[in-house]
C-alpha atoms as a PDB file:
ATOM      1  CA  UNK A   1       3.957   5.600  19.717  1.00  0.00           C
ATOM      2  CA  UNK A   2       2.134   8.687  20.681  1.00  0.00           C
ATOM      3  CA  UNK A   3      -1.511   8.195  22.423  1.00  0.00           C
ATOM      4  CA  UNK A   4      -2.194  11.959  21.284  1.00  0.00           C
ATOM      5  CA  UNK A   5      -1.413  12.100  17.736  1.00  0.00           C
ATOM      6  CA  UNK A   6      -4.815  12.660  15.828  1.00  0.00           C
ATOM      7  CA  UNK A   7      -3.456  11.934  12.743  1.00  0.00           C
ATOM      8  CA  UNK A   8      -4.673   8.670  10.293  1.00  0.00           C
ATOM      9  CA  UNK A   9      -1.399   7.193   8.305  1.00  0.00           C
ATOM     10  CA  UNK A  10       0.028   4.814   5.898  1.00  0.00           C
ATOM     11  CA  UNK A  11       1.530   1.644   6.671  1.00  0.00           C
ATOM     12  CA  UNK A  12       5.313   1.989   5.787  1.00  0.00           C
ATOM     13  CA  UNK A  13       4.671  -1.475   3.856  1.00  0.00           C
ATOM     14  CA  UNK A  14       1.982  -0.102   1.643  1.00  0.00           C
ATOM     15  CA  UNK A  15       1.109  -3.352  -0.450  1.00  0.00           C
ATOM     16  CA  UNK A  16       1.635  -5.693   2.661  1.00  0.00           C
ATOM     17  CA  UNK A  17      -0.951  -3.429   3.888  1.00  0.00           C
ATOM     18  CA  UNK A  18      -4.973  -4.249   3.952  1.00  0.00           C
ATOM     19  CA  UNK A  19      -7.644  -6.625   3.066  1.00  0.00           C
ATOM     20  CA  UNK A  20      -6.271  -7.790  -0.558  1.00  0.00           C
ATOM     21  CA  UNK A  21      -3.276  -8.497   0.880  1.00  0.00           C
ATOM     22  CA  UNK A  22      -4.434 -10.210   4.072  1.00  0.00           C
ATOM     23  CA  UNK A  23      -7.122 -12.452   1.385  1.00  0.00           C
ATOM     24  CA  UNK A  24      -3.816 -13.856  -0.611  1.00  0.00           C
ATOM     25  CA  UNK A  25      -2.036 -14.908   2.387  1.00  0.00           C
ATOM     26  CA  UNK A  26      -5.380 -16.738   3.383  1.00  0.00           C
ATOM     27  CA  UNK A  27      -6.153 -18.121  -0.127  1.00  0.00           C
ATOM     28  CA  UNK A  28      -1.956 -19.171  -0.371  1.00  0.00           C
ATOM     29  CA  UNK A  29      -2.671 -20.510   3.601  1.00  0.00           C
ATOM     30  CA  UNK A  30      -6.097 -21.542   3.873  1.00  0.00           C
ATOM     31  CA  UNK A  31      -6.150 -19.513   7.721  1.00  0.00           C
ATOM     32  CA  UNK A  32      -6.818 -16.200   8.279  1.00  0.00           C
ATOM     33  CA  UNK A  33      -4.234 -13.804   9.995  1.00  0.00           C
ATOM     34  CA  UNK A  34      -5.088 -11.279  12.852  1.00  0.00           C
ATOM     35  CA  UNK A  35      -3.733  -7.539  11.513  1.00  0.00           C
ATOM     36  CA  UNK A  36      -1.064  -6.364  13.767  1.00  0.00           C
ATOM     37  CA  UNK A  37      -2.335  -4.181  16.681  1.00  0.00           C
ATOM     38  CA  UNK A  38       0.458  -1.816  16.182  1.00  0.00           C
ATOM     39  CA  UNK A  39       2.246  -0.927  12.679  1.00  0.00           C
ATOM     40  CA  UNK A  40       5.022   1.649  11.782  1.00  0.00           C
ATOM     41  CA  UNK A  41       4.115   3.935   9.042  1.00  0.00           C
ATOM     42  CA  UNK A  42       4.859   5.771   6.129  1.00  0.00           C
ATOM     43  CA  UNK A  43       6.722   8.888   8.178  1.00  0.00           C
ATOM     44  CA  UNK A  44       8.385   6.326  10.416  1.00  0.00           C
ATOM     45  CA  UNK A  45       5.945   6.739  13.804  1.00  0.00           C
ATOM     46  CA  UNK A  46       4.739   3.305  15.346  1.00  0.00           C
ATOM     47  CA  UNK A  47       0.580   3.766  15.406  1.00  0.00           C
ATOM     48  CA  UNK A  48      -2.042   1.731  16.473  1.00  0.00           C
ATOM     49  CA  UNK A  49      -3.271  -0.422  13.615  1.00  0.00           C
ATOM     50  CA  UNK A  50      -6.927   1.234  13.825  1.00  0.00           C
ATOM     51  CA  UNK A  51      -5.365   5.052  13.319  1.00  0.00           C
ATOM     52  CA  UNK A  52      -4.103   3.328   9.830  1.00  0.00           C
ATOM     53  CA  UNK A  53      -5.832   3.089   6.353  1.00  0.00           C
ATOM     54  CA  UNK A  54      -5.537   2.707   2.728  1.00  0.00           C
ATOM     55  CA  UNK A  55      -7.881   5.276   1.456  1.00  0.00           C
ATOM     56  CA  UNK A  56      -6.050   8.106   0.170  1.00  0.00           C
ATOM     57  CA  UNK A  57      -9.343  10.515   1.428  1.00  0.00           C
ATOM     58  CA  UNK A  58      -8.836   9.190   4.978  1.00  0.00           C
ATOM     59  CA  UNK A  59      -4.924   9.883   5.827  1.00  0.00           C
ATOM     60  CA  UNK A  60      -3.917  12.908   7.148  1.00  0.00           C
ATOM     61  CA  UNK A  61      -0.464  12.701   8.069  1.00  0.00           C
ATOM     62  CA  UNK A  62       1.168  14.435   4.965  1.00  0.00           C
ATOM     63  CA  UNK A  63       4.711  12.211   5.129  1.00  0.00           C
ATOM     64  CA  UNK A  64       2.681   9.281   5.401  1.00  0.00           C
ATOM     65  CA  UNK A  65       0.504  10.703   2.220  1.00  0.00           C
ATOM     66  CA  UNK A  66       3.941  11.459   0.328  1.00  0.00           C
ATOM     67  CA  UNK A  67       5.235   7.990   1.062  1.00  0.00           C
ATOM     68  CA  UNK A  68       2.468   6.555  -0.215  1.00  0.00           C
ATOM     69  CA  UNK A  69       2.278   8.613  -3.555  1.00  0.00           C
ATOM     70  CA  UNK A  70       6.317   7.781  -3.811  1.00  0.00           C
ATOM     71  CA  UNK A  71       5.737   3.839  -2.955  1.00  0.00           C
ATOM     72  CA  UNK A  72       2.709   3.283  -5.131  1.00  0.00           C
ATOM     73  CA  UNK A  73       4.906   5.247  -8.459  1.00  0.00           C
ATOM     74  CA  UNK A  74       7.336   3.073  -7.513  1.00  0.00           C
ATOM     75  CA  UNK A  75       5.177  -0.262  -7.723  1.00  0.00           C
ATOM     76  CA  UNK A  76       3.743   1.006 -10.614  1.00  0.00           C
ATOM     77  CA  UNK A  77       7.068   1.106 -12.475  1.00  0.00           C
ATOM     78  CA  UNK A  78       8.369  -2.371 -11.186  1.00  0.00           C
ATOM     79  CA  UNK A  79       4.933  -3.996 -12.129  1.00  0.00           C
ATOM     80  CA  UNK A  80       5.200  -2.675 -16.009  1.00  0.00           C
ATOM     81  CA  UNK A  81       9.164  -3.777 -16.092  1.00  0.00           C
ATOM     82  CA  UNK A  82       9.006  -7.106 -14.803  1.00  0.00           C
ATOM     83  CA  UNK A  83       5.947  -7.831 -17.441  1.00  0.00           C
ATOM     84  CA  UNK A  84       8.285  -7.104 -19.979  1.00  0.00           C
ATOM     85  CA  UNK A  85      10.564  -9.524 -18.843  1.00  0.00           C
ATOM     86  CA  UNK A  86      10.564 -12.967 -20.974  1.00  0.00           C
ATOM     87  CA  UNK A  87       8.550 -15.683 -19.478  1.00  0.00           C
ATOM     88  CA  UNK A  88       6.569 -13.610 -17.304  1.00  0.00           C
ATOM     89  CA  UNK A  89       2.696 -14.714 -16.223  1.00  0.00           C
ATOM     90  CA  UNK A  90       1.627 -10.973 -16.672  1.00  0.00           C
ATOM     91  CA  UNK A  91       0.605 -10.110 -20.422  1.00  0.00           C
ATOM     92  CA  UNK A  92       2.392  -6.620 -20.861  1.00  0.00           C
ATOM     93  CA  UNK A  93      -1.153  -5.229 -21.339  1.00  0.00           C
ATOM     94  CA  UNK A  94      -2.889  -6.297 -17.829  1.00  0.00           C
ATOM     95  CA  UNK A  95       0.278  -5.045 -16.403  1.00  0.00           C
ATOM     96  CA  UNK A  96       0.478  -1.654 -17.935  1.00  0.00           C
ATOM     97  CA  UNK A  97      -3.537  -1.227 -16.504  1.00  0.00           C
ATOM     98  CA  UNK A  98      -2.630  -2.739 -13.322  1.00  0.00           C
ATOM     99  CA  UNK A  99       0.371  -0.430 -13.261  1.00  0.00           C
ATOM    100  CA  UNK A 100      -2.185   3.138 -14.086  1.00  0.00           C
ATOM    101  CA  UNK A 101      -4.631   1.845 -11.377  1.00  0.00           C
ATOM    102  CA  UNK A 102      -1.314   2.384  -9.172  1.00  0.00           C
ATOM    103  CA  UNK A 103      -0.267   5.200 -10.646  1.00  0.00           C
ATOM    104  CA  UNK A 104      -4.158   6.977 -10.206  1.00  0.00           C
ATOM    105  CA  UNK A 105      -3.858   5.968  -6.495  1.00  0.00           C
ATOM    106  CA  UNK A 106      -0.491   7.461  -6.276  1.00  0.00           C
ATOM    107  CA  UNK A 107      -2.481  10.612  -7.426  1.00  0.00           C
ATOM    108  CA  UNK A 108      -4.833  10.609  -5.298  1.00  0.00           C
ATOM    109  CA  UNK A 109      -2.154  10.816  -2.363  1.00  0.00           C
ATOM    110  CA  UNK A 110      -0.569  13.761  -3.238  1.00  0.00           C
ATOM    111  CA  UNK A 111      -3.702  15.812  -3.947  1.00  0.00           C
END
């Protein structure tokens, strides 16, 4: 972990990463969990959790920025083929909009 690196990344574990994720765990729990003070990120450096974020705007490493475009395409495509699978709880047509929210987010990390 480097004290002088100005730069805001990804978490390498991009949907275990945030508030929405943080809210299941409490609503599957019923406790909240503390974020981890330090994380390792999309390009592989361990930051402090603070010099992290979500918003494609706000990250400035570019690896992180490409990991994130490359993990959120990828979580788009899993989302669509697993509601195509028989017996799933996902109606093929929430999935395929859950899976363009992705894929717009994906776009917004590699502009």
């Amino acid at each position: 972990m480097s004290e002088t690196d100005p730069h805001i990344h990804v978490e390498q574990k991009v949907m275990q990463a945030g508030v929405d994720y943080r809210n299941l765990v409490v609503s599957i729990l019923g406790k909240p969990i503390d974020p981890p003070s330090v994380v390792t990120t999309g390009c592989g450096v361990r930051v402090p959790y603070a010099m992290t974020s979500q918003r494609p705007e706000s990250v400035t490493c570019l690896a992180c920025r490409d990991h994130a475009h490359r993990e959120h395409l990828r979580l788009a495509d899993q989302l669509e083929q697993m509601s195509r699978m028989p017996g799933t709880a996902v109606p093929p047509d929430r999935a395929a909009r859950a899976a363009q929210r992705l894929r717009n987010l994906a776009q917004r990390f590699s502009s």
